[in-house]
N, C-alpha and C. Protein backbone atom coordinates (compact mmCIF):
# COMPACT_ATOMS: atom_id res chain seq x y z
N UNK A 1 -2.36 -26.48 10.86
CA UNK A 1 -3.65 -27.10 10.74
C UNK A 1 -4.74 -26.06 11.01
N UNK A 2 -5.50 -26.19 10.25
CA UNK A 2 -7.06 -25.42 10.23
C UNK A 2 -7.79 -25.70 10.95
N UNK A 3 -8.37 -25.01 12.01
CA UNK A 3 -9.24 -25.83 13.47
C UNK A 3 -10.76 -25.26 12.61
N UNK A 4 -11.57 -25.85 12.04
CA UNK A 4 -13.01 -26.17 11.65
C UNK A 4 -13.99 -25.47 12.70
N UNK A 5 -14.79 -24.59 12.49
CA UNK A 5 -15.60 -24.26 13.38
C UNK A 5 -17.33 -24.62 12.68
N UNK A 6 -18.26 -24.98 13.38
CA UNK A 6 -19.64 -24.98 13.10
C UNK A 6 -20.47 -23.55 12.80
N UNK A 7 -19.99 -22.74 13.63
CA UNK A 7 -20.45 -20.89 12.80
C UNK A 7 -19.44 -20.13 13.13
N UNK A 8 -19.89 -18.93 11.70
CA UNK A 8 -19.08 -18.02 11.95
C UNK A 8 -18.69 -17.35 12.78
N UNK A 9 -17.75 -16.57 13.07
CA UNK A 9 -17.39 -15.71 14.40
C UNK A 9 -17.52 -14.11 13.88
N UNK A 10 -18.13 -13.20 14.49
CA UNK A 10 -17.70 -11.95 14.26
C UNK A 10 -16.92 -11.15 14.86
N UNK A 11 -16.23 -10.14 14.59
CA UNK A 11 -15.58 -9.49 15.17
C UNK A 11 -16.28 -8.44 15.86
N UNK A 12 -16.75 -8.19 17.06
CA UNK A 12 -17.65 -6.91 17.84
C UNK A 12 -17.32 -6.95 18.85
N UNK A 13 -16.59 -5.64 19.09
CA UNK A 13 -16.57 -5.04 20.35
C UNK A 13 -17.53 -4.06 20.95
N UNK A 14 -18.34 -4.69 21.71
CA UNK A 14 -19.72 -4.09 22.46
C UNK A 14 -20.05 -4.08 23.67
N UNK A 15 -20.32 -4.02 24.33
CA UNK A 15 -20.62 -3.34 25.99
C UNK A 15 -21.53 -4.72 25.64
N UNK A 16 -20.57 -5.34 27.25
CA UNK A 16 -21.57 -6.93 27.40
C UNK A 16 -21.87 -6.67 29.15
N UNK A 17 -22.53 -7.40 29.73
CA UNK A 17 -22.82 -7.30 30.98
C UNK A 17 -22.69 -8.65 31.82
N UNK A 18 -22.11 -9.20 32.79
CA UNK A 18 -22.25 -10.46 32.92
C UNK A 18 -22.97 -10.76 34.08
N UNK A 19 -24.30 -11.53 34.62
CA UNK A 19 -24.13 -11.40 35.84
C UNK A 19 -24.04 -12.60 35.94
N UNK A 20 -23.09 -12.50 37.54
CA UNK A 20 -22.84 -14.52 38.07
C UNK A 20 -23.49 -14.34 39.62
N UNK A 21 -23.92 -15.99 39.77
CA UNK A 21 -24.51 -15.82 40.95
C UNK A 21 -23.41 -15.73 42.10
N UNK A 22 -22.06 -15.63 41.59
CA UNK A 22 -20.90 -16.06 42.53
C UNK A 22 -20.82 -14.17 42.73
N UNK A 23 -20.65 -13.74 41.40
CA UNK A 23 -19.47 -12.62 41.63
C UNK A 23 -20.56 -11.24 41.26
N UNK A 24 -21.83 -11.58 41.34
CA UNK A 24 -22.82 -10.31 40.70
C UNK A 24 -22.41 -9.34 39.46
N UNK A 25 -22.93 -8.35 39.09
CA UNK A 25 -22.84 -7.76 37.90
C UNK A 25 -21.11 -7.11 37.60
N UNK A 26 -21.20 -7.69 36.34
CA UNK A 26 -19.92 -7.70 36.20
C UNK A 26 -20.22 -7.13 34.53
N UNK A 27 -19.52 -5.40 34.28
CA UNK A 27 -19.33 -4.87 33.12
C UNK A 27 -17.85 -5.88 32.18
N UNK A 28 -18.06 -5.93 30.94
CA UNK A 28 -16.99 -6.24 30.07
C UNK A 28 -17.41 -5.75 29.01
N UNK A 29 -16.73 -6.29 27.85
CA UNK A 29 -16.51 -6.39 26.20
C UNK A 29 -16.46 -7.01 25.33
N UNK A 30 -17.02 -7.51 24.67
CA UNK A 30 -16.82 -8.53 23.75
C UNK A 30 -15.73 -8.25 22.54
N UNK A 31 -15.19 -9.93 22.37
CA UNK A 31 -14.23 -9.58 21.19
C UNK A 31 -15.01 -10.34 20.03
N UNK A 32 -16.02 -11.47 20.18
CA UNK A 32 -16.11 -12.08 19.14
C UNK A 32 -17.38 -12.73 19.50
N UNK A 33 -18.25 -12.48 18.26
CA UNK A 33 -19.60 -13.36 18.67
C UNK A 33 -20.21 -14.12 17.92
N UNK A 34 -20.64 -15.52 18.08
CA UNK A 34 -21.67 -15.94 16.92
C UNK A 34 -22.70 -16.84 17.24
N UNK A 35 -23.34 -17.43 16.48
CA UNK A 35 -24.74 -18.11 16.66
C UNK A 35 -24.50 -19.07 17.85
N UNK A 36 -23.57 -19.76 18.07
CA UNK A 36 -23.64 -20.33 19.20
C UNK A 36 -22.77 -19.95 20.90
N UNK A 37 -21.93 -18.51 20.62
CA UNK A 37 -21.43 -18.28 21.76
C UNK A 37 -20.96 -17.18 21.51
N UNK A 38 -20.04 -16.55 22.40
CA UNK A 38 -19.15 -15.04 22.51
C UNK A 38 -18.02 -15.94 23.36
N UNK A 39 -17.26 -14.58 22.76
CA UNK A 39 -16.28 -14.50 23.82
C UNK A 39 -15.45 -12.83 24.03
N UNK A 40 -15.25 -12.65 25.48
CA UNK A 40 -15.60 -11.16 26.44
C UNK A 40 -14.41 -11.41 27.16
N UNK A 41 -13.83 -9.91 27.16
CA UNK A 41 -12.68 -9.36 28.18
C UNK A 41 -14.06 -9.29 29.57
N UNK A 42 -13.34 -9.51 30.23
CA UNK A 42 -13.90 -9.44 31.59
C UNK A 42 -12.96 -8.58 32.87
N UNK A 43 -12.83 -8.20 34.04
CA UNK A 43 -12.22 -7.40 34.77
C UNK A 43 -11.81 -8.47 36.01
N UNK A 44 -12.55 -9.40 36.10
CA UNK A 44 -12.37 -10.55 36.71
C UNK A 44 -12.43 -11.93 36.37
N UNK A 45 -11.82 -13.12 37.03
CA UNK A 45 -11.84 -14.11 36.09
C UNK A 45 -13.26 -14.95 36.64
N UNK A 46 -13.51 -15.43 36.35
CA UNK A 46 -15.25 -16.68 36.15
C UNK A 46 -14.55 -18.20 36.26
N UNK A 47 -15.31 -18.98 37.26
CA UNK A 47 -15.28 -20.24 36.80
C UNK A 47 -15.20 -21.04 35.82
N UNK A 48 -14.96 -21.62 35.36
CA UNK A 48 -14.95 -22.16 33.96
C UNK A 48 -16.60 -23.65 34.13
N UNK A 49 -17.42 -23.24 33.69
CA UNK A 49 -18.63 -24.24 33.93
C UNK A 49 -19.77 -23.75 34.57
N UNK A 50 -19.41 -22.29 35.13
CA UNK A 50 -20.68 -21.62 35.73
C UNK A 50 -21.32 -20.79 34.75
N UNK A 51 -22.68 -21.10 35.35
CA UNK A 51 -23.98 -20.48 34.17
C UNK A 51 -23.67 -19.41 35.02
N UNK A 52 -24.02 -17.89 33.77
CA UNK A 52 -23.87 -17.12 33.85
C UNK A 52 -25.61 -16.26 32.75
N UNK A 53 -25.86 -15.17 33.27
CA UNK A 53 -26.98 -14.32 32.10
C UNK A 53 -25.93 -12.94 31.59
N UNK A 54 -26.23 -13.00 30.65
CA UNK A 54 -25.52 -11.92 29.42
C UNK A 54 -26.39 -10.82 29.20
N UNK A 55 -25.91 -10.37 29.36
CA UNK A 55 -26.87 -8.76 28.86
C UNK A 55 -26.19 -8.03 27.83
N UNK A 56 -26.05 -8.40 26.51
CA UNK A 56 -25.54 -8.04 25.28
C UNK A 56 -26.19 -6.68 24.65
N UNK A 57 -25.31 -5.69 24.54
CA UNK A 57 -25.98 -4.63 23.66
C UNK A 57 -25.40 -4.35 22.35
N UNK A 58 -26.34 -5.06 21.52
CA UNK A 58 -25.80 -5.05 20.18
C UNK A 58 -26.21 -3.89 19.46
N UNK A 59 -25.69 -3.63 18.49
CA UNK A 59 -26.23 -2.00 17.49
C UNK A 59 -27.56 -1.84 17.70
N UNK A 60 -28.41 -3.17 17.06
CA UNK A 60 -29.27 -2.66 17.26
C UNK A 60 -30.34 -3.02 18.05
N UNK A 61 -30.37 -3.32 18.99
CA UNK A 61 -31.13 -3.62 20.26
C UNK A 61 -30.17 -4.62 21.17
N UNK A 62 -30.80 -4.84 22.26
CA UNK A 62 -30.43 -5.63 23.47
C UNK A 62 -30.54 -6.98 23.61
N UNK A 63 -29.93 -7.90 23.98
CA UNK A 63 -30.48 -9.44 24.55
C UNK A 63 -29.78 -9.71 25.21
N UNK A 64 -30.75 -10.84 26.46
CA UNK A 64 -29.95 -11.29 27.60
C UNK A 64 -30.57 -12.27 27.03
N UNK A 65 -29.42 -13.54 27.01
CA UNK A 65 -28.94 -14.68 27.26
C UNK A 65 -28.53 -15.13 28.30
N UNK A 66 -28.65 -17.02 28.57
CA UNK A 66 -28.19 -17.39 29.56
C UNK A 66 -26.72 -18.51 28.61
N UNK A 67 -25.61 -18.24 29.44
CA UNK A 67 -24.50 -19.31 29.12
C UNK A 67 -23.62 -19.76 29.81
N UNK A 68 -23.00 -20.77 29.32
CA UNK A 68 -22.37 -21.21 30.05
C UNK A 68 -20.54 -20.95 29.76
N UNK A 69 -19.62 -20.50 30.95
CA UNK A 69 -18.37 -20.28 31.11
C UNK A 69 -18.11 -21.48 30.39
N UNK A 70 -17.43 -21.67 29.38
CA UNK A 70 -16.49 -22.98 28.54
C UNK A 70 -15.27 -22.72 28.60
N UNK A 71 -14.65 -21.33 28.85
CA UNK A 71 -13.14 -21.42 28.98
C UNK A 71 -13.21 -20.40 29.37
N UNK A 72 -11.33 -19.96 29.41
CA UNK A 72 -10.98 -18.86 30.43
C UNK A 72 -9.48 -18.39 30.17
N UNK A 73 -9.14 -18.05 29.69
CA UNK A 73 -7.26 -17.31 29.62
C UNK A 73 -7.11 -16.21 29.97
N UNK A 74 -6.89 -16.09 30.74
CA UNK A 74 -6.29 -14.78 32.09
C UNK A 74 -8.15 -13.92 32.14
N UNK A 75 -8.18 -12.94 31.66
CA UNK A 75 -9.52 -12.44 31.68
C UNK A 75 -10.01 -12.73 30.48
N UNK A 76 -9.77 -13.38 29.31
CA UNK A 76 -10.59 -13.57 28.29
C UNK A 76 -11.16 -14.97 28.52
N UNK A 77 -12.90 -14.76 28.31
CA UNK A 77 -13.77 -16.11 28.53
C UNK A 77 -14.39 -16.22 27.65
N UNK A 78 -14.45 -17.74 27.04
CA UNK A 78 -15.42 -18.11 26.09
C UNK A 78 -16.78 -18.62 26.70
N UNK A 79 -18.01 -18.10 26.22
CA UNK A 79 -19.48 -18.59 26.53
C UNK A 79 -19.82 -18.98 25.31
N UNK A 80 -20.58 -20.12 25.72
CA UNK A 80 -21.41 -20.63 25.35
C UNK A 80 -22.96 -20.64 25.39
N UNK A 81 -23.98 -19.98 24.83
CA UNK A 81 -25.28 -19.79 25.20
C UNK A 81 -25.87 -21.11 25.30
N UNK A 82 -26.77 -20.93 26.36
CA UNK A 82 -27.21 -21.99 26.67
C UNK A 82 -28.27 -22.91 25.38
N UNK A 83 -29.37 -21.68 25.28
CA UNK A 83 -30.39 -22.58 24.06
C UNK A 83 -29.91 -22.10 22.78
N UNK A 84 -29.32 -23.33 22.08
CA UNK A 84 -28.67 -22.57 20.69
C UNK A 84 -29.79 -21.88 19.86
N UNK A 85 -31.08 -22.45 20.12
CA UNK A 85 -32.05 -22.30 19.43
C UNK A 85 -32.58 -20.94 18.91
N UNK A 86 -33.15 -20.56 20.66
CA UNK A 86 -33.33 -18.74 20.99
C UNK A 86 -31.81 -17.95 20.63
N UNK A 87 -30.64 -18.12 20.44
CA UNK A 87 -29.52 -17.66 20.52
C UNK A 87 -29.50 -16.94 18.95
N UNK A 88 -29.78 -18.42 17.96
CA UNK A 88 -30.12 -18.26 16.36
C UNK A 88 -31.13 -16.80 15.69
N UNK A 89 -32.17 -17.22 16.93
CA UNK A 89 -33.59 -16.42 17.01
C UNK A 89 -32.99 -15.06 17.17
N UNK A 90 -32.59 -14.87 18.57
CA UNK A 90 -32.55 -13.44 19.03
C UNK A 90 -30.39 -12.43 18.80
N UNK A 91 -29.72 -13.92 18.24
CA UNK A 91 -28.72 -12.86 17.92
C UNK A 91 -28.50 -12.65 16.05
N UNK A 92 -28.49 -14.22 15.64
CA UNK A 92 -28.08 -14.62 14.04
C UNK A 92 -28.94 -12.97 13.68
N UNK A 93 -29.40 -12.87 13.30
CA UNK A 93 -30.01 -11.35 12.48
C UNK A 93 -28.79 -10.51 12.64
N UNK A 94 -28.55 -10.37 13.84
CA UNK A 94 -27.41 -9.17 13.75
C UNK A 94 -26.25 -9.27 13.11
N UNK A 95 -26.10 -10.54 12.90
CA UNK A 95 -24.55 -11.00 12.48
C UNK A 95 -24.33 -11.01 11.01
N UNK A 96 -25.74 -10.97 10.26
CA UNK A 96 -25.61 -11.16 9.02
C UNK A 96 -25.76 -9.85 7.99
């Protein structure tokens, strides 16, 4: 079965930054990003439901986002950005 997604995913591996108010700045990587979320190797694991700010460095410029932990398998976590809106705004350009 074909699991349906609402946007595309890209494939980018890029220097992500995470900070949590639990576990402070925390370097990772992203494996996959799109208009409404990422998902990042991390060095430690995250709550699953804690807001977190992203400090994404994409090719070609920077954005911090705020999102939220939606999942978690060993160190790989899926986020979810919080305002899909600004997310569209300040990542969709890069993706296309």
């Amino acid at each position: 079965m074909t699991e349906a997604r609402r946007y595309a995913r890209f494939r980018l591996g890029i220097d992500v930054t995470v900070h949590s108010k639990t576990l402070g700045l925390i370097p990772g990587m992203t494996i996959e990003v799109s208009e409404a979320g990422m998902s990042a190797i991390l060095p430690v694991e995250l709550r699953v439901g804690e807001t977190v700010e992203l400090h994404i460095n994409l090719p070609f410029g920077e954005v911090d986002m705020q999102a939220v932990v939606r999942e978690r398998n060993a160190f790989r976590h899926g986020f979810e950005f919080a305002d899909h809106k600004v997310a569209r705004q300040r990542i969709a350009p890069y993706l296309h």
